[in-house]
Protein backbone atom coordinates (compact mmCIF):
# COMPACT_ATOMS: atom_id res chain seq x y z
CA UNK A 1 30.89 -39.20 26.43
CA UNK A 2 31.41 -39.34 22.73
CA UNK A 3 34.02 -36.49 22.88
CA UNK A 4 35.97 -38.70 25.74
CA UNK A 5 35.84 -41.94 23.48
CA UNK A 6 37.13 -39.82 20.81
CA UNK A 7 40.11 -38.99 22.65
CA UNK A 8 40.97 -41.71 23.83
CA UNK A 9 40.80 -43.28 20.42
CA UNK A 10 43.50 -40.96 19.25
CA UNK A 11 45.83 -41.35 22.83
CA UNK A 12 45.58 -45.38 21.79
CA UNK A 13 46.48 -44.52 18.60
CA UNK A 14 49.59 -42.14 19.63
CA UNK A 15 50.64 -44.76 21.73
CA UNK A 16 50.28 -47.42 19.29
CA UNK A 17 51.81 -45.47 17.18
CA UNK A 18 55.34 -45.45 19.42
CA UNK A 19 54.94 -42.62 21.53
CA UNK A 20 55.23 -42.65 25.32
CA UNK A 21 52.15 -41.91 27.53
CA UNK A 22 54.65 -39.94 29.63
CA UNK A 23 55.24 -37.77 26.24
CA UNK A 24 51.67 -37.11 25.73
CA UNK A 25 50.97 -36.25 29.59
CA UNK A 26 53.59 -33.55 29.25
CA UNK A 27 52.70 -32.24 26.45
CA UNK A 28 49.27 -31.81 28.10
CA UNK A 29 51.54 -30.48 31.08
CA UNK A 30 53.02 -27.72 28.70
CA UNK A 31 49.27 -26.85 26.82
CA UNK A 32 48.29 -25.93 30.86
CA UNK A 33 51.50 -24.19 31.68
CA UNK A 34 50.58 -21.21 33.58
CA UNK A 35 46.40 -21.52 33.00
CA UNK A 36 46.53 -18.98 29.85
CA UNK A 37 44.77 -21.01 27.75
CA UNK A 38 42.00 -22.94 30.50
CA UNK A 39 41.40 -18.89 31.46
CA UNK A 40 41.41 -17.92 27.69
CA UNK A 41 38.48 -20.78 27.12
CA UNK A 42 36.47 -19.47 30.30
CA UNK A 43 38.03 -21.44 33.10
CA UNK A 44 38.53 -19.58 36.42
CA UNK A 45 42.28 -20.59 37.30
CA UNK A 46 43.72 -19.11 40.54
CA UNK A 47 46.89 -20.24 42.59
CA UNK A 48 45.66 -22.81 44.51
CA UNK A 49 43.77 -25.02 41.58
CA UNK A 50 47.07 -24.65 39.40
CA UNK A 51 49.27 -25.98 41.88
CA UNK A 52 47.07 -29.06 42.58
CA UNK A 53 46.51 -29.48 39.07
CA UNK A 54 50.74 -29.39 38.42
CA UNK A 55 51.34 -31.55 41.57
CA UNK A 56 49.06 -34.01 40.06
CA UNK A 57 50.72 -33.88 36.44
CA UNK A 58 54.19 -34.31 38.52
CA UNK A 59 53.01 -37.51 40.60
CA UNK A 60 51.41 -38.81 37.20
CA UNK A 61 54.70 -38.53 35.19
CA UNK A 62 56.77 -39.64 37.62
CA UNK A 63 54.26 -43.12 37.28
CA UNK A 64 54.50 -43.18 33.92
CA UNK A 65 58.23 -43.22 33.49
CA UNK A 66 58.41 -46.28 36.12
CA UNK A 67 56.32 -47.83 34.05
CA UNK A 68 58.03 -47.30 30.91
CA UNK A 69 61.57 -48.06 32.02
């Protein structure tokens, strides 16, 4: 719990600070991109997982920026 309070302590403060949510989800999106560095950290990422995980970051963003127009 204290690691998720940390983080979202510095997400309010990035977006306090002027920066879009939809800018911080992608950059998130790129960080995943492919699964090299969840499988580099111990994560089992196959096909399947990935794509759910990408379709979510797509229906996400798309949220965001009709929220931020």
């Amino acid at each position: 719990m204290k690691k998720i309070n940390m983080l979202e302590t510095i997400f309010c403060s990035l977006i306090n600070g002027g920066l879009k949510p939809s800018t911080i989800l992608t950059a998130f999106h790129n960080v995943c991109a492919h699964g090299e560095i969840l499988e580099a950290n111990g994560w089992i990422v196959t096909d399947k997982p990935l794509e759910n995980l990408f379709e979510g970051f797509d229906t996400s963003l798309a949220a965001l920026r009709t929220m931020e127009q």
